[in-house]
PDB file of N, CA and C in Angstrom:
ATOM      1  N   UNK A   1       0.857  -1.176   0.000  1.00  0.00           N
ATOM      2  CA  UNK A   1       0.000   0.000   0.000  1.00  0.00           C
ATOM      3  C   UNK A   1       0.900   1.235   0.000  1.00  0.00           C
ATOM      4  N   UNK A   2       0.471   2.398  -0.776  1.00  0.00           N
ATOM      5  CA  UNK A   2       1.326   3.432  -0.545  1.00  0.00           C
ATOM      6  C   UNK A   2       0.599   4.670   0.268  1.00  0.00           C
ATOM      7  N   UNK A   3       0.957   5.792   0.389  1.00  0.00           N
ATOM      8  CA  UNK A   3       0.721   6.754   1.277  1.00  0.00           C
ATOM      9  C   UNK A   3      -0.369   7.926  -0.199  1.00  0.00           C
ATOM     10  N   UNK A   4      -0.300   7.585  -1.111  1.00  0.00           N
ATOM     11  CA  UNK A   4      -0.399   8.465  -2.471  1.00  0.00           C
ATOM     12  C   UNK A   4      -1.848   8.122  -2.931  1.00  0.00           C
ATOM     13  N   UNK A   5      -2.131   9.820  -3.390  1.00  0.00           N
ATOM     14  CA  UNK A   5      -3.968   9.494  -3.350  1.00  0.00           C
ATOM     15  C   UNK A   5      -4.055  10.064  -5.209  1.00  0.00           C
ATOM     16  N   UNK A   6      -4.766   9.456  -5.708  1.00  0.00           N
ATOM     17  CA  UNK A   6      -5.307   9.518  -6.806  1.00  0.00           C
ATOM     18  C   UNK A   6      -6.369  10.504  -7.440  1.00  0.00           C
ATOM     19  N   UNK A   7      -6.827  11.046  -8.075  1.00  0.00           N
ATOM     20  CA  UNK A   7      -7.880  11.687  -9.105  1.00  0.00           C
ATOM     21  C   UNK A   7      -8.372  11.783 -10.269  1.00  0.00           C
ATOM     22  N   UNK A   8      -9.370  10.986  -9.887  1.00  0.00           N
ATOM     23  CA  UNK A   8     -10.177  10.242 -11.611  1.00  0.00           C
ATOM     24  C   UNK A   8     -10.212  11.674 -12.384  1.00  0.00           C
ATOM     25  N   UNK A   9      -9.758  11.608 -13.362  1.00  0.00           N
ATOM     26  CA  UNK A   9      -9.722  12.690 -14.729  1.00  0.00           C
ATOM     27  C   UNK A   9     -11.365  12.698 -15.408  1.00  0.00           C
ATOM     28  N   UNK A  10     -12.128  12.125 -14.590  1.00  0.00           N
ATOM     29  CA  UNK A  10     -13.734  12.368 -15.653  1.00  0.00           C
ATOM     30  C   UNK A  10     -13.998  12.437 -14.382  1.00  0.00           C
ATOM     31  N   UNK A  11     -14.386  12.227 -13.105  1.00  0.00           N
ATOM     32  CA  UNK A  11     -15.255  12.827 -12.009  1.00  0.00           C
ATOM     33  C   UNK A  11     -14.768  13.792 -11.348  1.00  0.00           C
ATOM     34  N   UNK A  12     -13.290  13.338 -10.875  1.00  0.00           N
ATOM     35  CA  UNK A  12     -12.813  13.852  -9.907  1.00  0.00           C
ATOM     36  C   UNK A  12     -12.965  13.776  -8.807  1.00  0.00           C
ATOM     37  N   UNK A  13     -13.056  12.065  -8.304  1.00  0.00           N
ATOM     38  CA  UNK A  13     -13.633  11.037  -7.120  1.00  0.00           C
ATOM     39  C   UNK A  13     -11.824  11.113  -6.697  1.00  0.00           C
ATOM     40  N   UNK A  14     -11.362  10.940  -5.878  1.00  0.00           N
ATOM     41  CA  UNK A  14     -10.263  10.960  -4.869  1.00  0.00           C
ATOM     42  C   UNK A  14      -9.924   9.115  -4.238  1.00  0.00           C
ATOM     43  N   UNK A  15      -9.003   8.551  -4.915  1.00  0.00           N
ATOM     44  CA  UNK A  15      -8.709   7.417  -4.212  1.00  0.00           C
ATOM     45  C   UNK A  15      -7.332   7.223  -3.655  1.00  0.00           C
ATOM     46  N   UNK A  16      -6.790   6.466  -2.631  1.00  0.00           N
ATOM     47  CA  UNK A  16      -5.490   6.043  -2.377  1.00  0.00           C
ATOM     48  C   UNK A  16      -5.199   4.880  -2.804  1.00  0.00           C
ATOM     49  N   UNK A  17      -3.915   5.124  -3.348  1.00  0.00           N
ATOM     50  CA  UNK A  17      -3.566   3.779  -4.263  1.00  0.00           C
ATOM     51  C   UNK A  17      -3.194   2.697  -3.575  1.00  0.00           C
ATOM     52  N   UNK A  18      -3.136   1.200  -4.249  1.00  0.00           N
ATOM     53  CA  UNK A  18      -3.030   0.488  -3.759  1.00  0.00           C
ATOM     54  C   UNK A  18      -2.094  -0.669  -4.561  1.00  0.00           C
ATOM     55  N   UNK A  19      -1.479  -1.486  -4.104  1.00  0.00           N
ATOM     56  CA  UNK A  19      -0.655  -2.391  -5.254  1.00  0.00           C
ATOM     57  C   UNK A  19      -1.502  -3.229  -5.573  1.00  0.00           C
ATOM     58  N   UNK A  20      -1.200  -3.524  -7.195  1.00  0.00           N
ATOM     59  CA  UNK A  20      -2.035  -5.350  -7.452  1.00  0.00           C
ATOM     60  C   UNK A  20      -2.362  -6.403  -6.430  1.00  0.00           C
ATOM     61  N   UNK A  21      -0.891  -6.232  -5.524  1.00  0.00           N
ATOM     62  CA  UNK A  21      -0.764  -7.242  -4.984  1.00  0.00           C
ATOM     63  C   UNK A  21      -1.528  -7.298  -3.879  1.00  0.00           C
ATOM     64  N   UNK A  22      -1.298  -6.365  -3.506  1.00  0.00           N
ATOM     65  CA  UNK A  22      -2.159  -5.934  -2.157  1.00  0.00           C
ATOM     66  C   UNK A  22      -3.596  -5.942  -2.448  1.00  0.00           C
ATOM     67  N   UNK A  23      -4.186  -5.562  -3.410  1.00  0.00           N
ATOM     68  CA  UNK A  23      -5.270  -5.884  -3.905  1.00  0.00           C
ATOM     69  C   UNK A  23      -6.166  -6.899  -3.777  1.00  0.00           C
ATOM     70  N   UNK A  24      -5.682  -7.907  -4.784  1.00  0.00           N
ATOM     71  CA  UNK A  24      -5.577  -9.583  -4.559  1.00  0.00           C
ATOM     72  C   UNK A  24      -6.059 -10.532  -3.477  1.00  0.00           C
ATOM     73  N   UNK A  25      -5.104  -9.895  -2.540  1.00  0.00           N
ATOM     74  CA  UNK A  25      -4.795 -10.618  -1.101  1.00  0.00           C
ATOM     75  C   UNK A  25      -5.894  -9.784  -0.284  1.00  0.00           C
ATOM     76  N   UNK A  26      -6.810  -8.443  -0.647  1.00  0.00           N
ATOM     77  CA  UNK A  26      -7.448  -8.765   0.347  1.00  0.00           C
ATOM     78  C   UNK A  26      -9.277  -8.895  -0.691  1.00  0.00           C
ATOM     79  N   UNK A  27      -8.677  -9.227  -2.190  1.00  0.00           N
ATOM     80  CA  UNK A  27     -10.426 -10.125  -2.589  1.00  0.00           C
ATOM     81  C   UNK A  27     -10.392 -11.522  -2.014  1.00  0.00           C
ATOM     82  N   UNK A  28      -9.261 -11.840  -2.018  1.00  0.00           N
ATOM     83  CA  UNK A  28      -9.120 -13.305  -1.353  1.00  0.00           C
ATOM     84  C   UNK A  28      -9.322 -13.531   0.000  1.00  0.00           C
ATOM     85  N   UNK A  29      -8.900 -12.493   0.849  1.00  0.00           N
ATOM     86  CA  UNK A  29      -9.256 -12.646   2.158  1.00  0.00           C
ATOM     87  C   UNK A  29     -10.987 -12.590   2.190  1.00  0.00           C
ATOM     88  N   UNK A  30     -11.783 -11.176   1.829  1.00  0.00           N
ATOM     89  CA  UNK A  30     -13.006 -11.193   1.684  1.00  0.00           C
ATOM     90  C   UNK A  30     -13.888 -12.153   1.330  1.00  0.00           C
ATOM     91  N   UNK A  31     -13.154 -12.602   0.368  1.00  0.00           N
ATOM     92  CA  UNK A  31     -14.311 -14.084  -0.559  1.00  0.00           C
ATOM     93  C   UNK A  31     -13.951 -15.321   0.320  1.00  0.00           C
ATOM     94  N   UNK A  32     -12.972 -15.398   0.813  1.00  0.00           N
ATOM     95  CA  UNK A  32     -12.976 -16.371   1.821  1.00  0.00           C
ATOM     96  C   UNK A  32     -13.874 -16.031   3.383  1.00  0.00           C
ATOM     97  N   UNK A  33     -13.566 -15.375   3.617  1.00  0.00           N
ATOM     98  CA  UNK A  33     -14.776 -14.604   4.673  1.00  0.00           C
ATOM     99  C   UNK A  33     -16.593 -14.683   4.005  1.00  0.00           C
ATOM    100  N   UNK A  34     -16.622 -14.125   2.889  1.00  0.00           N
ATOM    101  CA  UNK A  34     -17.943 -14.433   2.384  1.00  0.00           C
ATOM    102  C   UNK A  34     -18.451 -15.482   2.041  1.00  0.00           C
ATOM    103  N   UNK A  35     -17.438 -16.467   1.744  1.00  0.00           N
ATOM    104  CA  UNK A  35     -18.061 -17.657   1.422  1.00  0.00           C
ATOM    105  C   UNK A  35     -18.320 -18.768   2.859  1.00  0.00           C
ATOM    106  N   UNK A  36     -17.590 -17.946   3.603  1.00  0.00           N
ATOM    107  CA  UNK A  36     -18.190 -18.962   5.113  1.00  0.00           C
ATOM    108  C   UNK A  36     -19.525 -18.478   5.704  1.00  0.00           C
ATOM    109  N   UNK A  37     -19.687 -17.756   5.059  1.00  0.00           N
ATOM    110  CA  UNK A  37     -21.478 -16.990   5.588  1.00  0.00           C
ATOM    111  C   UNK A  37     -22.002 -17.409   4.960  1.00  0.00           C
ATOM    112  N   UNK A  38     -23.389 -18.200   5.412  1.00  0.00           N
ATOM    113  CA  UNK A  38     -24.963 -18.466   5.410  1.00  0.00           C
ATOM    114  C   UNK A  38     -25.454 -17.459   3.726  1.00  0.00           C
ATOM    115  N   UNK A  39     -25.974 -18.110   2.844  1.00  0.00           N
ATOM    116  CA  UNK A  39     -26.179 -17.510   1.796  1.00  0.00           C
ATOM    117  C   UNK A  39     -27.587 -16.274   2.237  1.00  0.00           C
ATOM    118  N   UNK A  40     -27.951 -16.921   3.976  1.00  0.00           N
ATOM    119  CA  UNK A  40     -29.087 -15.278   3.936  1.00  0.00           C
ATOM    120  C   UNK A  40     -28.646 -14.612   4.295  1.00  0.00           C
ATOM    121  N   UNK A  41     -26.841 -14.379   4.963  1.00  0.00           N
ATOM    122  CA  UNK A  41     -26.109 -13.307   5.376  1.00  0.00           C
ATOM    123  C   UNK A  41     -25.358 -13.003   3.790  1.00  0.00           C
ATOM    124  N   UNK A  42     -24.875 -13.587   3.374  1.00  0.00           N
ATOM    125  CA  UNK A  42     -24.468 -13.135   2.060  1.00  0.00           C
ATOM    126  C   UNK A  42     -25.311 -12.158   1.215  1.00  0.00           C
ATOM    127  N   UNK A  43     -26.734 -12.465   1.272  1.00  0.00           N
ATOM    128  CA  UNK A  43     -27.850 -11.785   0.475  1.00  0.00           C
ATOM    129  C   UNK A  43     -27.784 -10.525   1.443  1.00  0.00           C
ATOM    130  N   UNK A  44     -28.036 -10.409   2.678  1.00  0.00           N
ATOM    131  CA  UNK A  44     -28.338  -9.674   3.385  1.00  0.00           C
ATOM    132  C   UNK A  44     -27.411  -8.408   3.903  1.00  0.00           C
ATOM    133  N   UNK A  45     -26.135  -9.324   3.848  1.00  0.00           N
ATOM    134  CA  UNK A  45     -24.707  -7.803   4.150  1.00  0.00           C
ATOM    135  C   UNK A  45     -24.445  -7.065   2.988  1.00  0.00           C
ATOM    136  N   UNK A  46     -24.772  -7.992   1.686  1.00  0.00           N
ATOM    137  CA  UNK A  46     -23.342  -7.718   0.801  1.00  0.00           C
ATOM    138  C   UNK A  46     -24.157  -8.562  -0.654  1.00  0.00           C
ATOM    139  N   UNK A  47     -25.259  -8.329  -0.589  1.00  0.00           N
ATOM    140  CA  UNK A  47     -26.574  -8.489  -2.138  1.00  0.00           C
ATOM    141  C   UNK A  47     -25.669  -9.448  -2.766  1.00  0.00           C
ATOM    142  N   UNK A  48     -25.777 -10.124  -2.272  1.00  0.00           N
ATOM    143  CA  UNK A  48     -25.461 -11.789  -2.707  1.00  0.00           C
ATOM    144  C   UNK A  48     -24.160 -11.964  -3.421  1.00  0.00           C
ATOM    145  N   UNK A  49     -23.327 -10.759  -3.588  1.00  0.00           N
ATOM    146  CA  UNK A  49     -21.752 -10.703  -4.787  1.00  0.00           C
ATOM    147  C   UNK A  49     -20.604 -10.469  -3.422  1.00  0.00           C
ATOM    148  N   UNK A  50     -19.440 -11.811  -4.080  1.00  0.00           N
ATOM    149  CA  UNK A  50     -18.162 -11.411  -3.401  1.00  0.00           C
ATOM    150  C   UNK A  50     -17.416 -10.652  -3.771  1.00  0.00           C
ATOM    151  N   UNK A  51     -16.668 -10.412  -3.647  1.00  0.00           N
ATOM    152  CA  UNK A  51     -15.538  -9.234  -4.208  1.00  0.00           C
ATOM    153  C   UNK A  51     -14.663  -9.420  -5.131  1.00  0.00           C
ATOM    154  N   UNK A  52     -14.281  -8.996  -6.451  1.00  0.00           N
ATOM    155  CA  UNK A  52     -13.236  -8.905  -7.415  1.00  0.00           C
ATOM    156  C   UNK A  52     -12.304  -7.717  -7.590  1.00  0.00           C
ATOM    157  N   UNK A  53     -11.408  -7.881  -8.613  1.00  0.00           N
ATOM    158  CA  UNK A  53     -10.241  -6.953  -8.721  1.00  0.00           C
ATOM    159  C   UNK A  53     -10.888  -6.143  -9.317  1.00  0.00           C
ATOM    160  N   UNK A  54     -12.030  -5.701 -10.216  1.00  0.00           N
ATOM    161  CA  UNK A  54     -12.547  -5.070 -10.986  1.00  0.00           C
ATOM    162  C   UNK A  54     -12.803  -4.055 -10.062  1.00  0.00           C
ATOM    163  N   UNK A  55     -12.899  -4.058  -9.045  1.00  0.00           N
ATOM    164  CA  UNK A  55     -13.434  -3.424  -7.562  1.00  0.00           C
ATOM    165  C   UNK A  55     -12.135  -2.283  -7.500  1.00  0.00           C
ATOM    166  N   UNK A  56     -11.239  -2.848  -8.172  1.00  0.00           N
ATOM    167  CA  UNK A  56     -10.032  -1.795  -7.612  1.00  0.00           C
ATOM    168  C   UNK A  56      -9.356  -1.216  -8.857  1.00  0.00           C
ATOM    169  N   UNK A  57     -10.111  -1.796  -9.942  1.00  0.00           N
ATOM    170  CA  UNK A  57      -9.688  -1.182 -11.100  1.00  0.00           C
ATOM    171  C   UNK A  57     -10.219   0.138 -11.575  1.00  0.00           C
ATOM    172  N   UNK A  58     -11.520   0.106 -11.312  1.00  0.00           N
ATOM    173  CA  UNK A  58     -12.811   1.083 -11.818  1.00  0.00           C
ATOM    174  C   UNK A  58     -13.074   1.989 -10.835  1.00  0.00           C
ATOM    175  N   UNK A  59     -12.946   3.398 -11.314  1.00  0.00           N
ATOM    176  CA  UNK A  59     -13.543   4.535 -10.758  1.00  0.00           C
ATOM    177  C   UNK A  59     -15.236   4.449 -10.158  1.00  0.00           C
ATOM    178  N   UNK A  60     -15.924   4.827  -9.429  1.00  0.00           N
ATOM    179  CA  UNK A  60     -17.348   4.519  -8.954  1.00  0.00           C
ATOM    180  C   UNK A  60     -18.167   5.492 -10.747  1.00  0.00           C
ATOM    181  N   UNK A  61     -17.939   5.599 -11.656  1.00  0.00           N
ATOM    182  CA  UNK A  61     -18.296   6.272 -12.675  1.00  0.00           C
ATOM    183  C   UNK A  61     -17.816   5.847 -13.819  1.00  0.00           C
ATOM    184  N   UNK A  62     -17.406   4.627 -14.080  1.00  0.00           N
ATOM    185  CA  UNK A  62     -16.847   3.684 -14.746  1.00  0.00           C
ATOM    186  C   UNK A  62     -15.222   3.979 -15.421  1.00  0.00           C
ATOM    187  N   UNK A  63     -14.380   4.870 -15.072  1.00  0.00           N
ATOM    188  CA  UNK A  63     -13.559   5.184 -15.643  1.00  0.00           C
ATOM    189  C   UNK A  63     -12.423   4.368 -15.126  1.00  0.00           C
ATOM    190  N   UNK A  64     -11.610   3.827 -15.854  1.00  0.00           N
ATOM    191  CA  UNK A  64     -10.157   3.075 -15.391  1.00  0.00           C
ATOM    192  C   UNK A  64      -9.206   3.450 -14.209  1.00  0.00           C
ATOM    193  N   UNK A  65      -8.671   2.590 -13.860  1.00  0.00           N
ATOM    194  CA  UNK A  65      -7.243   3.151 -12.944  1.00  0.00           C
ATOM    195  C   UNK A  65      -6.287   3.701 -14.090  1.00  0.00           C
ATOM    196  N   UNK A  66      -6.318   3.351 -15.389  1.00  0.00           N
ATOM    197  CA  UNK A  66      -5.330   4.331 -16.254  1.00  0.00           C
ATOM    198  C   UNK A  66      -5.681   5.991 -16.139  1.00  0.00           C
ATOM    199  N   UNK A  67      -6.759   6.042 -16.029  1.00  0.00           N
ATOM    200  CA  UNK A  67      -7.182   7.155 -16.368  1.00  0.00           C
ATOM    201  C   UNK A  67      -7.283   8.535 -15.229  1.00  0.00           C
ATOM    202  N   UNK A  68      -6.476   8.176 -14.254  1.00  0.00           N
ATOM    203  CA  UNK A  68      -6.237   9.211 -12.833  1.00  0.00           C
ATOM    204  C   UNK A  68      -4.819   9.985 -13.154  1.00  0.00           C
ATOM    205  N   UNK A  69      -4.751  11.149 -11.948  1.00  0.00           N
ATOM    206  CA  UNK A  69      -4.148  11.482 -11.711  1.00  0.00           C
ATOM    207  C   UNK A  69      -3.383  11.917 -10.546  1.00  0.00           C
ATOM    208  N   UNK A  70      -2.087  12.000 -10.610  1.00  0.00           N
ATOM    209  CA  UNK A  70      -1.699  12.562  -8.703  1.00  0.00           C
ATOM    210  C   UNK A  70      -2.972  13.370  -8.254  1.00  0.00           C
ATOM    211  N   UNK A  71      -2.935  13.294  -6.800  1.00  0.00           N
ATOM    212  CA  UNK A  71      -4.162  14.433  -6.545  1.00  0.00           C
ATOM    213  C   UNK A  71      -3.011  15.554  -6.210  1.00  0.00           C
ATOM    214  N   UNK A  72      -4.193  16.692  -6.155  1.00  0.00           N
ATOM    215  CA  UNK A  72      -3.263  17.636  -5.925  1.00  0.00           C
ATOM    216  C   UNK A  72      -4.305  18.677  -5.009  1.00  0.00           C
ATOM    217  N   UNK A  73      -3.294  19.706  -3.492  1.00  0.00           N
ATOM    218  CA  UNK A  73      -4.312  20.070  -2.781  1.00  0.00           C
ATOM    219  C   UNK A  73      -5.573  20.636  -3.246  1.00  0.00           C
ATOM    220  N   UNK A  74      -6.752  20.292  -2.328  1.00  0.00           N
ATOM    221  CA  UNK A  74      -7.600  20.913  -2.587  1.00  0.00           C
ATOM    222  C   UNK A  74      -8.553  19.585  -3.617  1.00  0.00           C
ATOM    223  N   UNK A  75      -8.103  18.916  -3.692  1.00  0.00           N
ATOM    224  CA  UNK A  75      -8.976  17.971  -5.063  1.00  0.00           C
ATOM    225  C   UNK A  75      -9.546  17.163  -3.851  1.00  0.00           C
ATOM    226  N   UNK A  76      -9.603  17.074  -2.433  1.00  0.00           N
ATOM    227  CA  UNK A  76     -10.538  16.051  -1.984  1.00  0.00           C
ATOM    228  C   UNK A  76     -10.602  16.617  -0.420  1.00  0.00           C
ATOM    229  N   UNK A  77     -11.574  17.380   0.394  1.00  0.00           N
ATOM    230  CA  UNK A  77     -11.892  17.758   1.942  1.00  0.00           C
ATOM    231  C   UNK A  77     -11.175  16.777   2.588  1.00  0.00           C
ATOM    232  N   UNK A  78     -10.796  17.515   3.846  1.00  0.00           N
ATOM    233  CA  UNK A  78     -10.697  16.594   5.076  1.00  0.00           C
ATOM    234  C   UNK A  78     -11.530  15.999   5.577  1.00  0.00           C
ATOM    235  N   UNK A  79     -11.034  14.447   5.521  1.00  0.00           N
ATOM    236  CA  UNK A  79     -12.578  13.722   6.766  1.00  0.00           C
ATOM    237  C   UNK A  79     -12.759  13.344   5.715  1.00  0.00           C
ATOM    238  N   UNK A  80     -12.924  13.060   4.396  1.00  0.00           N
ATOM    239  CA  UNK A  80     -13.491  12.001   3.866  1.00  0.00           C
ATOM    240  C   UNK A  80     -13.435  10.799   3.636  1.00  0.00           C
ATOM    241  N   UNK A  81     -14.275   9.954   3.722  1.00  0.00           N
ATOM    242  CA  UNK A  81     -13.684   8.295   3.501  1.00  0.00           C
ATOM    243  C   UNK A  81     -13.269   8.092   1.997  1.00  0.00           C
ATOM    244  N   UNK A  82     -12.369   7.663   1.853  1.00  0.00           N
ATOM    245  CA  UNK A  82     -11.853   7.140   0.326  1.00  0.00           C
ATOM    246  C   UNK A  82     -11.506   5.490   0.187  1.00  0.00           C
ATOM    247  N   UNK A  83     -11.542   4.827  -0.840  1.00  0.00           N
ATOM    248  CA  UNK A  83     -11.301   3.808  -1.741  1.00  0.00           C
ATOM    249  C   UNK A  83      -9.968   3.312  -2.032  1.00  0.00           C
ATOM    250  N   UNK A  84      -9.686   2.329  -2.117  1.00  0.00           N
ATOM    251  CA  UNK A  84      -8.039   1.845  -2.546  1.00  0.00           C
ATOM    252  C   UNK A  84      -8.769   1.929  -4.421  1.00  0.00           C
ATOM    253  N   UNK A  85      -7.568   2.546  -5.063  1.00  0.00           N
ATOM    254  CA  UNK A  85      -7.669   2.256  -6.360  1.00  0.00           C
ATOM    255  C   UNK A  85      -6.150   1.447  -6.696  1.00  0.00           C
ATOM    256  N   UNK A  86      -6.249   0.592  -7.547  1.00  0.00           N
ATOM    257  CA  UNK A  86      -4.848  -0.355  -8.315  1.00  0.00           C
ATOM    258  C   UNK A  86      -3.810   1.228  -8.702  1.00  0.00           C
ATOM    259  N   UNK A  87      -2.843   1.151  -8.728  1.00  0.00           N
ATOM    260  CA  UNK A  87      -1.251   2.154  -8.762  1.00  0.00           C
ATOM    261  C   UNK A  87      -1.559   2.086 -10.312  1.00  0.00           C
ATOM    262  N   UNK A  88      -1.675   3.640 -10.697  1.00  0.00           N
ATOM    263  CA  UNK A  88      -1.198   3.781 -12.201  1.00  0.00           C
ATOM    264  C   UNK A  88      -0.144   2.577 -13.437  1.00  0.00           C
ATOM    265  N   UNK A  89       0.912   2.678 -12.248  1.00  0.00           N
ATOM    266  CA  UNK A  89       1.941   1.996 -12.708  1.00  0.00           C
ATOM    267  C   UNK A  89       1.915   0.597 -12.539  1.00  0.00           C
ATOM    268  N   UNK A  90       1.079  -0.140 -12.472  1.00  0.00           N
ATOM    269  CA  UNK A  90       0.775  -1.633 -12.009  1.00  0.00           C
ATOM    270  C   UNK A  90       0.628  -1.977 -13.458  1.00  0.00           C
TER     271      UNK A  90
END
């Protein structure tokens, strides 16, 4: 994981990056966690879908992890919750 936050070039949604790898390791942790739950807790936490990499590829507005940029001040308030997005350079 790095310390470095991102900015989708078509919204301008704010993410901190994250490695492939690191990525990976925690759809795998999740889907292993989801798949030990009761399919009416599965329906019920988390609408019946486990987690993929696509999750860390895609902007919430469909735009790529190619398609960001460094953030720069002022592109995202204090206090907000943000997203791991996949590292430009991955």
């Amino acid at each position: 994981m790095t310390n470095k936050t991102v900015t989708c070039l078509k919204c301008g949604w704010v993410y901190f990056e994250v490695t492939r790898g690191y990525a990976q390791d925690e759809v795998k942790r999740f889907n292993e966690y989801f798949e030990a739950l009761s399919k009416e807790k599965q329906d019920d936490y988390y609408g019946g879908k486990g987690s993929n990499i696509k999750q860390y590829e895609y902007c919430w507005c469909g735009s790529t992890y190619k398609n960001f940029r460094d953030s720069k001040k002022g592109d995202c308030p204090n206090g907000v919750t943000m997203s791991p997005m996949i590292c430009r350079n991955e």
